[in-house]
Protein backbone atom coordinates (compact mmCIF):
# COMPACT_ATOMS: atom_id res chain seq x y z
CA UNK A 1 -81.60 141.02 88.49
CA UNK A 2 -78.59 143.46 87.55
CA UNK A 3 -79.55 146.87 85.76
CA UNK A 4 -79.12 146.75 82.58
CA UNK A 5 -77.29 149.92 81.04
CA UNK A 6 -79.34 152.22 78.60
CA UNK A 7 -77.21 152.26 75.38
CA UNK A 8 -76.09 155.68 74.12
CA UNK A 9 -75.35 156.02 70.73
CA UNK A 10 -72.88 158.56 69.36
CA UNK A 11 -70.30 160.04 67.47
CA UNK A 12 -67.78 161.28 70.17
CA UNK A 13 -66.79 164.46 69.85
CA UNK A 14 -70.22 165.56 69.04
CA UNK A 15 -71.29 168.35 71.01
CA UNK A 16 -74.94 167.24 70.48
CA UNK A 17 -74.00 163.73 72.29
CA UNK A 18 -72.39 166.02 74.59
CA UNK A 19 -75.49 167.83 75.64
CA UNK A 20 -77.10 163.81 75.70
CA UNK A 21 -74.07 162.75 77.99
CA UNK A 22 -73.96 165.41 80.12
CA UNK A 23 -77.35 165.14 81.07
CA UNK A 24 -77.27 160.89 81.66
CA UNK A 25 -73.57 161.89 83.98
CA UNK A 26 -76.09 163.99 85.85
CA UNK A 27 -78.38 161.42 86.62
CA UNK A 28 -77.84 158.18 88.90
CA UNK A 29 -78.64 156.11 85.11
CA UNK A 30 -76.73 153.12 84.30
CA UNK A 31 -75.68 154.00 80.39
CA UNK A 32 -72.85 152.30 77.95
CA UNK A 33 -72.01 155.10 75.12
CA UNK A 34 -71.27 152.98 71.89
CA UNK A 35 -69.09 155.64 70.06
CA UNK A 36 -68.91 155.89 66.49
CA UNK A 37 -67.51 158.02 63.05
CA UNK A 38 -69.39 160.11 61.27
CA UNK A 39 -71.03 158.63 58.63
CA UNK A 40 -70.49 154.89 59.72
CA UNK A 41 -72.82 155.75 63.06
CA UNK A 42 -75.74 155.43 60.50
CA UNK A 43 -75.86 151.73 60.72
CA UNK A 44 -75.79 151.62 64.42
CA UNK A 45 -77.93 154.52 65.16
CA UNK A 46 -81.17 153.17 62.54
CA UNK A 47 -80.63 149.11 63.70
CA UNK A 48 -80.62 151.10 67.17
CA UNK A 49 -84.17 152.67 66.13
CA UNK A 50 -83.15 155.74 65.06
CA UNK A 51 -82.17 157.67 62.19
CA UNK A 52 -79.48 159.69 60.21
CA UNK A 53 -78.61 162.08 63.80
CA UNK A 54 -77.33 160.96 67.20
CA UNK A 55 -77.37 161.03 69.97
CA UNK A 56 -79.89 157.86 70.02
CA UNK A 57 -80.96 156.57 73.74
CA UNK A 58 -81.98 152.84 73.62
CA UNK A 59 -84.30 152.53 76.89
CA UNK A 60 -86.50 149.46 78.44
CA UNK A 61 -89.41 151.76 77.71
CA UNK A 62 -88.42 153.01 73.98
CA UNK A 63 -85.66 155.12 71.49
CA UNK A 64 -84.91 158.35 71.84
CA UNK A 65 -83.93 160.19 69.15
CA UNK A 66 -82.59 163.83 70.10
CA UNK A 67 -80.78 165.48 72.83
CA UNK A 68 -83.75 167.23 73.81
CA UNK A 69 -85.79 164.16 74.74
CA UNK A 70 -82.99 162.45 76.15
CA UNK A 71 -82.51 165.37 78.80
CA UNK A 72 -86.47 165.40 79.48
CA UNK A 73 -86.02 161.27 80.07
CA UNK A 74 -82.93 161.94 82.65
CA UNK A 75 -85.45 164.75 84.13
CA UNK A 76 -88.08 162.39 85.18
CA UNK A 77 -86.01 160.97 87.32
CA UNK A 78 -84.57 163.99 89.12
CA UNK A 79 -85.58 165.76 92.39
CA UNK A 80 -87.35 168.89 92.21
CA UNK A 81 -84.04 171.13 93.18
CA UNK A 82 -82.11 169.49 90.31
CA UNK A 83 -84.50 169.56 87.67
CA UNK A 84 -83.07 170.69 84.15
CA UNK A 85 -86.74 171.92 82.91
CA UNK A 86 -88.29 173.36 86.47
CA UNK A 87 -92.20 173.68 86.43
CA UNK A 88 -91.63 177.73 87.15
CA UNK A 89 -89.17 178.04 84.76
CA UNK A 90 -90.50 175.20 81.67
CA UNK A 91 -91.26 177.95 79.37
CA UNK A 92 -88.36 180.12 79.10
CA UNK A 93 -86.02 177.06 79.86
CA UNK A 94 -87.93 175.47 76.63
CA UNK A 95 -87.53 178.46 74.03
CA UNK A 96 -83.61 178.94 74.84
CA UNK A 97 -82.99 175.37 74.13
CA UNK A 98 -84.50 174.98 71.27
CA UNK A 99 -83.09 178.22 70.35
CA UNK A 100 -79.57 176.94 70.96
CA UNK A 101 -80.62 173.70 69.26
CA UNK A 102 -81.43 175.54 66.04
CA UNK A 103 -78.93 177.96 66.40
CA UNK A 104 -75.77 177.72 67.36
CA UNK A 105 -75.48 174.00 67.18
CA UNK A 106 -75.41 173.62 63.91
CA UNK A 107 -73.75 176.84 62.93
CA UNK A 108 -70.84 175.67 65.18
CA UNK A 109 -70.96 172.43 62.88
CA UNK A 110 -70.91 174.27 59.56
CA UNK A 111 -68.03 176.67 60.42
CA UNK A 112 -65.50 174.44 62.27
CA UNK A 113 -66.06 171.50 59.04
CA UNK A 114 -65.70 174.55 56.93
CA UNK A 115 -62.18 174.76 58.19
CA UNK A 116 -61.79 171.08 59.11
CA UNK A 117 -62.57 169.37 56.15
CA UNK A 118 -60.00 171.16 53.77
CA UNK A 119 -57.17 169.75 55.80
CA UNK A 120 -56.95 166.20 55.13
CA UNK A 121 -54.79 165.40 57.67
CA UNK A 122 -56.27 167.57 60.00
CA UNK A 123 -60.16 166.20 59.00
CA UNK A 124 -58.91 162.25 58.84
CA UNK A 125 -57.40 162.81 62.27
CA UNK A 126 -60.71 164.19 63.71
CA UNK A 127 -63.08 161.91 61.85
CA UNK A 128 -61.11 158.68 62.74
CA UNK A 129 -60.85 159.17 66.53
CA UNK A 130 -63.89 158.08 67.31
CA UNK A 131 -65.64 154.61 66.66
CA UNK A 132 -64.39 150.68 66.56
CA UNK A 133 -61.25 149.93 65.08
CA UNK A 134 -62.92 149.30 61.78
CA UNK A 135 -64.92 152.18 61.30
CA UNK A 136 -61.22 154.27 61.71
CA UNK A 137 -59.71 152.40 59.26
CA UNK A 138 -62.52 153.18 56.92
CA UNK A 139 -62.63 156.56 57.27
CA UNK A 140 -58.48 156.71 56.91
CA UNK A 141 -59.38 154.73 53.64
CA UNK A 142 -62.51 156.57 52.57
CA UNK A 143 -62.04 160.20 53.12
CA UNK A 144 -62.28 161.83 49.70
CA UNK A 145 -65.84 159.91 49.59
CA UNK A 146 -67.09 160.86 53.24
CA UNK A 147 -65.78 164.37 52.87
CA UNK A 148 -68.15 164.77 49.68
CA UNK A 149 -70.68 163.73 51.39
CA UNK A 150 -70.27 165.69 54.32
CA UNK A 151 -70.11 168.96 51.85
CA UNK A 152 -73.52 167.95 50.20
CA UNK A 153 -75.31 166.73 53.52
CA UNK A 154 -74.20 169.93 55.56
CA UNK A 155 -74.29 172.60 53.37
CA UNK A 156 -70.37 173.22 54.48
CA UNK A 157 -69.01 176.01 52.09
CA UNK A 158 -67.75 179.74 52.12
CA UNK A 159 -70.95 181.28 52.67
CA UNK A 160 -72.59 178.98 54.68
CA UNK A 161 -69.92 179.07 57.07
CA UNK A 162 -70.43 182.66 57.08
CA UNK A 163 -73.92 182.63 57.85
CA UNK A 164 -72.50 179.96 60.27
CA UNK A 165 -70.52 182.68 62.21
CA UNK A 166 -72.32 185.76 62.18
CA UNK A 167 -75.41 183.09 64.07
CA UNK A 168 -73.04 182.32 66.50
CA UNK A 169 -71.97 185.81 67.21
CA UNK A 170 -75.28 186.47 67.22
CA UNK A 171 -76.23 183.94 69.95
CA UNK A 172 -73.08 184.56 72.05
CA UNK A 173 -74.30 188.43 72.10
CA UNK A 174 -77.63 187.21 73.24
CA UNK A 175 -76.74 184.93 75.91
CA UNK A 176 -74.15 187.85 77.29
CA UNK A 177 -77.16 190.24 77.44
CA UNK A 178 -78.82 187.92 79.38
CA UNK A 179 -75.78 187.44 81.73
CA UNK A 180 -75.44 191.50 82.45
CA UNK A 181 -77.61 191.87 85.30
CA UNK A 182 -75.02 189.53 86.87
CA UNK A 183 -77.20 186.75 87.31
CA UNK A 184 -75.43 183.48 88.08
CA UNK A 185 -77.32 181.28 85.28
CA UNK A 186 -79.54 181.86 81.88
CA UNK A 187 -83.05 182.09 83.80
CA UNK A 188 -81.50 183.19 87.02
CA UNK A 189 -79.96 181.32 90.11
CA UNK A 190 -80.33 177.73 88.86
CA UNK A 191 -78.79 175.51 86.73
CA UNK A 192 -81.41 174.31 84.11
CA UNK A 193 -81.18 172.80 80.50
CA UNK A 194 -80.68 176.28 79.10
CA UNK A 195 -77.36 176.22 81.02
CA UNK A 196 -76.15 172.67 79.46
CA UNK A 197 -77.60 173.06 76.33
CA UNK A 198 -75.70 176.50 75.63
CA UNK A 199 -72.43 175.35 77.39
CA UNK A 200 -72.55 171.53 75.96
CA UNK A 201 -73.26 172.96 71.73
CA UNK A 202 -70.66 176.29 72.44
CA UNK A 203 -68.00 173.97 74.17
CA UNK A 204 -66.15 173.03 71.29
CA UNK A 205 -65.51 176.70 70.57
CA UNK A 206 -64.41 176.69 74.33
CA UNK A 207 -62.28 172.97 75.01
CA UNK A 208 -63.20 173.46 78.57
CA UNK A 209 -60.78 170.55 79.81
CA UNK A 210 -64.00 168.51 81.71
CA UNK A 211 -65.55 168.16 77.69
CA UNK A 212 -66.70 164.60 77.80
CA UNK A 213 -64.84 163.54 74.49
CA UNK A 214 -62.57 166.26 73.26
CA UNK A 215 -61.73 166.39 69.67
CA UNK A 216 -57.84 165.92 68.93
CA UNK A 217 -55.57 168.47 69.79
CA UNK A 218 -54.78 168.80 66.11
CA UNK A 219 -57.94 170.54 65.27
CA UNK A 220 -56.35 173.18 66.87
CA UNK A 221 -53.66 173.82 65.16
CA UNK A 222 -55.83 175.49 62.16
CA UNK A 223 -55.43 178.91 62.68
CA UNK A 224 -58.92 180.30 62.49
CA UNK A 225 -59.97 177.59 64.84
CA UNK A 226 -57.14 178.41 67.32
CA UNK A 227 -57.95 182.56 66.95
CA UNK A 228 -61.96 181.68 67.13
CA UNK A 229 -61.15 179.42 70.56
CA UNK A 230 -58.96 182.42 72.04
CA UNK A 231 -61.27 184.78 70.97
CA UNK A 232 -64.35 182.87 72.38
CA UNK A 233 -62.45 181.83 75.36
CA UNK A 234 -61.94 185.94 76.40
CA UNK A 235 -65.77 186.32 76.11
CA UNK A 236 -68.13 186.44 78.98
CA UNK A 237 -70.04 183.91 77.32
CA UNK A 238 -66.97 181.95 76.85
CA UNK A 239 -65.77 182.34 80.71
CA UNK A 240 -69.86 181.31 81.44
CA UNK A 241 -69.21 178.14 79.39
CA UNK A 242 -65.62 177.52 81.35
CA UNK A 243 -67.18 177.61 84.81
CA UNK A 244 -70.58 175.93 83.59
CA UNK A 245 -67.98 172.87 82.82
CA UNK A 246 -66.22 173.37 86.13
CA UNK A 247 -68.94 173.97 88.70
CA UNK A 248 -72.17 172.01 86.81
CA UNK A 249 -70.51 169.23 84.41
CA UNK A 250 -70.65 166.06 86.46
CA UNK A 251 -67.67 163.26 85.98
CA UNK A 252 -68.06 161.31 82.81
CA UNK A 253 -69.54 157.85 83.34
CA UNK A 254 -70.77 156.25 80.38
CA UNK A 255 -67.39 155.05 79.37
């Protein structure tokens, strides 16, 4: 009997589904990604089994809701040399992803729909390149309605955004600290979920061409999106996050 493909579901230019993605493109797992707008993934993602957040991972043996527990899933099935949470390393490799998972993935969020969302064409442009036909002609249709919700449901204004940046300074700071001693990776000379995690929730501040769904080109054409990406890109965190995507980042396969 053929394999049947897990089921990924997403909204596309998500850098959370990118952390999910990157990790199933690192595995030998047969996957479909069933791509969605924001907003209009909630009916797929709760029929799927989940609930208001993707990535969602429909398996033989169960639903996955985060991109935590889909990278532990792809893990089990992993030799020892390519694990993303090694048994020397689990504890440290733990407390930087979930750092990065409460940090600077939703601070990246905030600030870039900070700036997104008050260009319409811009925001409609982002928010309708992803999903079935349907769901793009909704949002095109919609947007006044999903962008008020998006306000109230992130917390997306002047200070948050803010708060927003000065956490991802913060975290960028952090991780080059870390990177000083001229170590190769996070927790040393492997590649480990630290690694992906950081690179996969910091890439959009990056657009490392290998991304696994870019956003359109048009987001960058705000100007403090296009001065934070040049900025970010000049960083050693930045350049870490460039050659994470050229070195580690596996070919995209869930397509």
């Amino acid at each position: 009997m053929a394999e049947v493909p897990l089921r990924l579901v997403t909204i596309g230019f998500s850098h959370f589904c990118e952390k999910a993605r990157w990790g199933l493109d690192r595995s030998a797992l047969a996957y479909h990604e069933e791509d969605h707008a924001p907003l209009l993934h909630w009916r797929a993602s709760f029929s799927a089994g989940g609930g208001r957040t993707v990535p969602v991972l429909v398996t033989p043996t169960g639903v996955l809701r985060e991109s935590t527990a889909i990278l532990e899933y792809v893990d089990a099935g992993l030799e020892p040399a390519r694990r993303l949470f090694p048994e020397a390393l689990d504890g440290e490799v733990r407390a930087l992803v979930e750092d990065f998972d409460r940090g600077i993935g939703p601070a990246v969020r905030r600030w870039l729909y900070w700036h997104l969302l008050r260009s319409r064409a811009v925001a409609v442009d982002l928010l309708s390149s992803t999903g079935p036909g349907w769901e793009r002609r909704v949002v095109r249709r919609a947007f006044p309605v999903m962008r008020a919700l998006m306000v109230r449901g992130l917390g997306v204004n002047a200070a948050g955004a803010a708060r927003s940046l000065a956490r991802m300074e913060a975290c960028f700071d952090a991780v080059e600290a870390r990177l000083a001693d001229g170590r190769r990776y996070l927790t040393g000379d492997r590649f480990t979920a630290a690694d992906l995690t950081f690179a996969a929730l910091a890439g959009v501040l990056v657009q490392p061409p290998q991304y696994g769904r870019p956003a359109p080109a048009s987001a960058a054409t705000i100007p403090e999106i296009a001065e934070k990406i040049a900025a970010t890109r000049e960083r050693p965190a930045g350049a870490f996050v460039m050659r994470l995507y050229a070195e580690d980042r596996p070919p995209l396969r869930g397509m």
